[in-house]
PDB file of N, CA and C in Angstrom:
ATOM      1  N   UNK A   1      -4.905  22.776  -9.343  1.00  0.00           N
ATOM      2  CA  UNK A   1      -3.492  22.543  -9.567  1.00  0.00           C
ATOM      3  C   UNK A   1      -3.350  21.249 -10.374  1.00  0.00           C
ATOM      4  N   UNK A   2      -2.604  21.299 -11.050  1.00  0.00           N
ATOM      5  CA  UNK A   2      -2.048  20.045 -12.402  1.00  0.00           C
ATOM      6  C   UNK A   2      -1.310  18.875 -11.581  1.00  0.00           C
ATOM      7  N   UNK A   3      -1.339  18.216 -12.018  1.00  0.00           N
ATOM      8  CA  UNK A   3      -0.360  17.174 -11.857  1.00  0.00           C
ATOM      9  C   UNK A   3       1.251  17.002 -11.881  1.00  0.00           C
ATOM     10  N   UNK A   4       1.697  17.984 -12.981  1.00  0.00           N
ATOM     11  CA  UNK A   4       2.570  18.209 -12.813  1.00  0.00           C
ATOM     12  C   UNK A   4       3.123  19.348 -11.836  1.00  0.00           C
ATOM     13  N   UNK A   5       2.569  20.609 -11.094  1.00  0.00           N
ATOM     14  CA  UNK A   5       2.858  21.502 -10.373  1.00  0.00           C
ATOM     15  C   UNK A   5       2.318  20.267  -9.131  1.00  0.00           C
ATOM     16  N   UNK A   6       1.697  19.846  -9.294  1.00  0.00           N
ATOM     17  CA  UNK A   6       1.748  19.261  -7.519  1.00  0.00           C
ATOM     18  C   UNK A   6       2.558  18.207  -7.173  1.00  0.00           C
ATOM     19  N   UNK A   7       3.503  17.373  -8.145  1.00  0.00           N
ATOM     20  CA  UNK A   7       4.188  16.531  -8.248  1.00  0.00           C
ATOM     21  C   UNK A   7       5.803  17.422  -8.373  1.00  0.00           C
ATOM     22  N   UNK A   8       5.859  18.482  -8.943  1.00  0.00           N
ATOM     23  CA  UNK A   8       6.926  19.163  -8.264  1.00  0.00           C
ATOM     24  C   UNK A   8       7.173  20.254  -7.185  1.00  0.00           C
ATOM     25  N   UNK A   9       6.045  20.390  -7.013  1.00  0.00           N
ATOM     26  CA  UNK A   9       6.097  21.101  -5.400  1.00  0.00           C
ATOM     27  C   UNK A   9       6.235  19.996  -4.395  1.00  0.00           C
ATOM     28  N   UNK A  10       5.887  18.753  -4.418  1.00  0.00           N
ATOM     29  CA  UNK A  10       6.068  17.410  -3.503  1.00  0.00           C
ATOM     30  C   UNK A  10       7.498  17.217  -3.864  1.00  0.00           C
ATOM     31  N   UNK A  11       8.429  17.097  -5.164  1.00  0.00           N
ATOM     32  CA  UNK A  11       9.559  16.709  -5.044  1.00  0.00           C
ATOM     33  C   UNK A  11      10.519  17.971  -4.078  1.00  0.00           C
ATOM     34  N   UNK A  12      10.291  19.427  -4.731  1.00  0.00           N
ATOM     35  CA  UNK A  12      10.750  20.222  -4.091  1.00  0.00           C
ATOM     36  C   UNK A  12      10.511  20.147  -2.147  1.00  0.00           C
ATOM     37  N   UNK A  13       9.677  19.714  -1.816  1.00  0.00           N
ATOM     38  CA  UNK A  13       9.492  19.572  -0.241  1.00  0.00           C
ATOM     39  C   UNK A  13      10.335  18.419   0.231  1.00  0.00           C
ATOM     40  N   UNK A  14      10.149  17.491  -0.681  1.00  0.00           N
ATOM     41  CA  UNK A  14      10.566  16.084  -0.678  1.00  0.00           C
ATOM     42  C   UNK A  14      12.645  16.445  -0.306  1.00  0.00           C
ATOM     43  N   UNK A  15      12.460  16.828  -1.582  1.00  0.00           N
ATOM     44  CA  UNK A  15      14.548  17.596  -1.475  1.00  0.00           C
ATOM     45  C   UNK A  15      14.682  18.395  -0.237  1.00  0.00           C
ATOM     46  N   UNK A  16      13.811  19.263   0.329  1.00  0.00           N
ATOM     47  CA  UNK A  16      14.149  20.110   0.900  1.00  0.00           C
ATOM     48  C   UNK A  16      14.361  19.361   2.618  1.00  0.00           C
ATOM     49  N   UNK A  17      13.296  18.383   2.893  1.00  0.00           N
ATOM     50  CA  UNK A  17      13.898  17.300   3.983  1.00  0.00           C
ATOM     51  C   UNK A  17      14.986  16.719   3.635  1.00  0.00           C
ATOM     52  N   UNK A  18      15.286  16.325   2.924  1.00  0.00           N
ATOM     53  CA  UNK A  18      16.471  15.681   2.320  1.00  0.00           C
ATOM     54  C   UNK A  18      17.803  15.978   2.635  1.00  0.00           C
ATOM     55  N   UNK A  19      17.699  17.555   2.530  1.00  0.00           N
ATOM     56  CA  UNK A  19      18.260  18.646   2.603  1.00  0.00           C
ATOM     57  C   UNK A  19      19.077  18.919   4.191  1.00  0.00           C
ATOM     58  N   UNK A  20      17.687  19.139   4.670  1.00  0.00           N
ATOM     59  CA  UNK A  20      17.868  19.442   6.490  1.00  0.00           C
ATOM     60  C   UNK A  20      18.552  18.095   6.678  1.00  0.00           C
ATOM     61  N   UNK A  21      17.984  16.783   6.626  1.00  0.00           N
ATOM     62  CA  UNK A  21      18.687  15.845   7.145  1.00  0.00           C
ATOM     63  C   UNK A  21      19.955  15.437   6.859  1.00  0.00           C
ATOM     64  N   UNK A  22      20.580  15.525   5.681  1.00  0.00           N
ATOM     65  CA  UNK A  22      21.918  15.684   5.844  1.00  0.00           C
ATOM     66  C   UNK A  22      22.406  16.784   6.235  1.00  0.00           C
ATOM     67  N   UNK A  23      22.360  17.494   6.373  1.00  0.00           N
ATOM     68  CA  UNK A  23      22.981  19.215   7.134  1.00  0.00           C
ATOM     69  C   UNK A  23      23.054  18.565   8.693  1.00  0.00           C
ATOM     70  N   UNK A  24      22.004  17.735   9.137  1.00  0.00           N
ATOM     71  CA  UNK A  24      21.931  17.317  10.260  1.00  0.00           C
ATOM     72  C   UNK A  24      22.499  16.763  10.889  1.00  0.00           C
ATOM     73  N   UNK A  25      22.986  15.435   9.964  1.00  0.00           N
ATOM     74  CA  UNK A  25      23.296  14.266  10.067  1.00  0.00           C
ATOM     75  C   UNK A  25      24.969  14.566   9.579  1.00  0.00           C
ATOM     76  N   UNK A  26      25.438  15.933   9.135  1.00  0.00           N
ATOM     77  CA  UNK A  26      26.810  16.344   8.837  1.00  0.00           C
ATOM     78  C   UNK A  26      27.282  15.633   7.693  1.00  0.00           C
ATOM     79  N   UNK A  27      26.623  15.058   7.068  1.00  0.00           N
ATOM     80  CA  UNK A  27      27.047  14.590   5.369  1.00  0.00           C
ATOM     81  C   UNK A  27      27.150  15.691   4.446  1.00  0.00           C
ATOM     82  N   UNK A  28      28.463  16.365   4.255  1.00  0.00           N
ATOM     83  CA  UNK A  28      28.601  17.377   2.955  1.00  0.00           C
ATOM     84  C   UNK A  28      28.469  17.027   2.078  1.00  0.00           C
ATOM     85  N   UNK A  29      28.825  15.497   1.284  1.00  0.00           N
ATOM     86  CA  UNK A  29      28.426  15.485  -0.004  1.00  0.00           C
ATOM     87  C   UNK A  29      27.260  14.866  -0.333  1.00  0.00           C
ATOM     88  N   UNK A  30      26.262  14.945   0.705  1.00  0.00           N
ATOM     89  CA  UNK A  30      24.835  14.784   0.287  1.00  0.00           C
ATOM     90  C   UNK A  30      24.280  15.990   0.430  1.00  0.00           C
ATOM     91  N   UNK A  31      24.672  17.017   1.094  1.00  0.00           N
ATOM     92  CA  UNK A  31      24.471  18.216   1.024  1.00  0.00           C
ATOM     93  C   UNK A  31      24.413  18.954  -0.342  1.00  0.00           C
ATOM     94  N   UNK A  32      25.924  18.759  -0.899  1.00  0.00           N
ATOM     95  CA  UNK A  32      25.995  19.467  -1.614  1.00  0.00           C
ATOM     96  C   UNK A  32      24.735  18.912  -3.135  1.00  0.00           C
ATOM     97  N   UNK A  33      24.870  17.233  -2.784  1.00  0.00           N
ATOM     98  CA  UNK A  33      23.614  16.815  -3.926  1.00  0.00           C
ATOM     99  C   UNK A  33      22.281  17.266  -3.936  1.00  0.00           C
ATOM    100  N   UNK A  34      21.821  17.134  -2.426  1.00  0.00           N
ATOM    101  CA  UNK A  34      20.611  18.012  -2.523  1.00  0.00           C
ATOM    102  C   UNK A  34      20.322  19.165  -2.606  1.00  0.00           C
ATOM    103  N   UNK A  35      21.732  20.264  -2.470  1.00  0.00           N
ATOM    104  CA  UNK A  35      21.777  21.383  -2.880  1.00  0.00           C
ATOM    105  C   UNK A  35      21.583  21.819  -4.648  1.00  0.00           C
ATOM    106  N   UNK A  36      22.273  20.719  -5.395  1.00  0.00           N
ATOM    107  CA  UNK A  36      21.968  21.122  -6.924  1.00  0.00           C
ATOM    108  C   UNK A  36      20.950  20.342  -7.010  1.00  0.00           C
ATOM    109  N   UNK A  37      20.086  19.441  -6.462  1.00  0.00           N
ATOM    110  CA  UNK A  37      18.504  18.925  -6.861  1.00  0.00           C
ATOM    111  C   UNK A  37      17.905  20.226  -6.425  1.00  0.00           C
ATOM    112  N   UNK A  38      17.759  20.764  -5.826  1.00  0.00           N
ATOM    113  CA  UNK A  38      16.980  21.752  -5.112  1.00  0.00           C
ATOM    114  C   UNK A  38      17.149  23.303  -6.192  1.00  0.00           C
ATOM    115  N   UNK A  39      18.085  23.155  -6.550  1.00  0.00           N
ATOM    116  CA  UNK A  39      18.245  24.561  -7.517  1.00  0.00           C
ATOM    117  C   UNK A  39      17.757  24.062  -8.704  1.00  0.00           C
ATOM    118  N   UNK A  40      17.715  22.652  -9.084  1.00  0.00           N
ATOM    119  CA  UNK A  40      17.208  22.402 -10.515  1.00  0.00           C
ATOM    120  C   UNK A  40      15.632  21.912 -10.706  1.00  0.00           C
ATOM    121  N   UNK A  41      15.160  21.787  -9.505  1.00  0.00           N
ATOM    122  CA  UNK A  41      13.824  21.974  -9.180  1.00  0.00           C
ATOM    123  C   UNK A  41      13.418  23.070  -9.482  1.00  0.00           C
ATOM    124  N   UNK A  42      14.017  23.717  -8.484  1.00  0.00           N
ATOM    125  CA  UNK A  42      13.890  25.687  -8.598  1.00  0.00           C
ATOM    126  C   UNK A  42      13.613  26.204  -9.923  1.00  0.00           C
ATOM    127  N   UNK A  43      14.438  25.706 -11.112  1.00  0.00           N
ATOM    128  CA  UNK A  43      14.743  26.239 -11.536  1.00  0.00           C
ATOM    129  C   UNK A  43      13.537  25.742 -12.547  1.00  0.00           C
ATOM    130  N   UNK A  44      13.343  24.864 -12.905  1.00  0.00           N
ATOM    131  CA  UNK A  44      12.437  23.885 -13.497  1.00  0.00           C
ATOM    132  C   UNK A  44      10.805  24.507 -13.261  1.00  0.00           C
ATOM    133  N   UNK A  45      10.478  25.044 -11.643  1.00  0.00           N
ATOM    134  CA  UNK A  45       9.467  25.829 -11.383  1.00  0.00           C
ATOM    135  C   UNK A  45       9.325  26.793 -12.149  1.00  0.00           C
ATOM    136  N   UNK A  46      10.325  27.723 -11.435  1.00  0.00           N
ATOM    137  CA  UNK A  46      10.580  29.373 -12.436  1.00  0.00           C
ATOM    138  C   UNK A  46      10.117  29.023 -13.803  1.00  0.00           C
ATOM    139  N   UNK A  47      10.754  28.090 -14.694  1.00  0.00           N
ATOM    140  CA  UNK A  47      10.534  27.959 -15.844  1.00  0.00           C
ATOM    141  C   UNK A  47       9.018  27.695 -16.477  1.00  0.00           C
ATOM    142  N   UNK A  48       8.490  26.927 -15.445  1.00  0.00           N
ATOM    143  CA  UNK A  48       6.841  26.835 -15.774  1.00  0.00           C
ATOM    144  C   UNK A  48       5.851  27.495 -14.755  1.00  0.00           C
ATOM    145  N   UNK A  49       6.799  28.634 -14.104  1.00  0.00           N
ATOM    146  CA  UNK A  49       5.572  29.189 -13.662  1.00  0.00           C
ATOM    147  C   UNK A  49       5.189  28.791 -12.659  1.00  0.00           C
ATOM    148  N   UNK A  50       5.487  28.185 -12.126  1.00  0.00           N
ATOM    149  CA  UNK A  50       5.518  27.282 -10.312  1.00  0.00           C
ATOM    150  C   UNK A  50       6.204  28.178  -9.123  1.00  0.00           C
ATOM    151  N   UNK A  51       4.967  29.141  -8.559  1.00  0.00           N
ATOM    152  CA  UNK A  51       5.107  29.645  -7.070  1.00  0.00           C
ATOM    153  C   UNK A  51       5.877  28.716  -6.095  1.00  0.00           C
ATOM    154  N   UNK A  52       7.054  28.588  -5.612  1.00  0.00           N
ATOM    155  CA  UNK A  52       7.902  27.499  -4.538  1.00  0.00           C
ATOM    156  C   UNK A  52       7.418  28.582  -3.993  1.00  0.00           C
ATOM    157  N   UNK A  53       7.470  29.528  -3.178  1.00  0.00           N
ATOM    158  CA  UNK A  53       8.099  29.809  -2.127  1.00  0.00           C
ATOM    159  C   UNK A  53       6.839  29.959  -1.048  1.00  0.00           C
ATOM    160  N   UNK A  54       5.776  29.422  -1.218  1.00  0.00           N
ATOM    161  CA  UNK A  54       4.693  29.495   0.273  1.00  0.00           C
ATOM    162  C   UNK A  54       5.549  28.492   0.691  1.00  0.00           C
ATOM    163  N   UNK A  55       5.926  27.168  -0.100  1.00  0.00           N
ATOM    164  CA  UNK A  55       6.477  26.156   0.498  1.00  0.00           C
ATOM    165  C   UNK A  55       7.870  25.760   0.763  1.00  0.00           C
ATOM    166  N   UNK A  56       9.062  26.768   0.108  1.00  0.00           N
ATOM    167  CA  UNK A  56      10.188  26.538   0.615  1.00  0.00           C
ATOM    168  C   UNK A  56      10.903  28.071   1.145  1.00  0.00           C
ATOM    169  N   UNK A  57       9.446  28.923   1.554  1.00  0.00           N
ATOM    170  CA  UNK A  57      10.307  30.288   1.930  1.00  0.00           C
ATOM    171  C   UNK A  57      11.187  30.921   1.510  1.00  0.00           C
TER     172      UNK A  57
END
């Protein structure tokens, strides 16, 4: 694995705590931020070919 696929599969995990803990912690508009980091990760994968989902299901 490259440097760059393992440095965005770490950010994507990285967002995805990010994620739970405000959902947790009841902050919607950190929610909703880590909700569009998390799709533009996503999306950024898809684009090069980066399997997310062993790691974000």
């Amino acid at each position: 694995m490259d440097a760059f696929t393992t440095g965005l599969l770490q950010r994507i995990k990285a967002t995805e705590s990010d994620l739970s803990r405000a959902r947790d912690e009841g902050d919607d508009f950190l929610v909703e931020v880590e909700l569009g980091e998390l799709d533009d990760l996503r999306r950024l994968a898809a684009e090069h070919g980066v399997e997310v989902t062993a790691i974000s299901g």
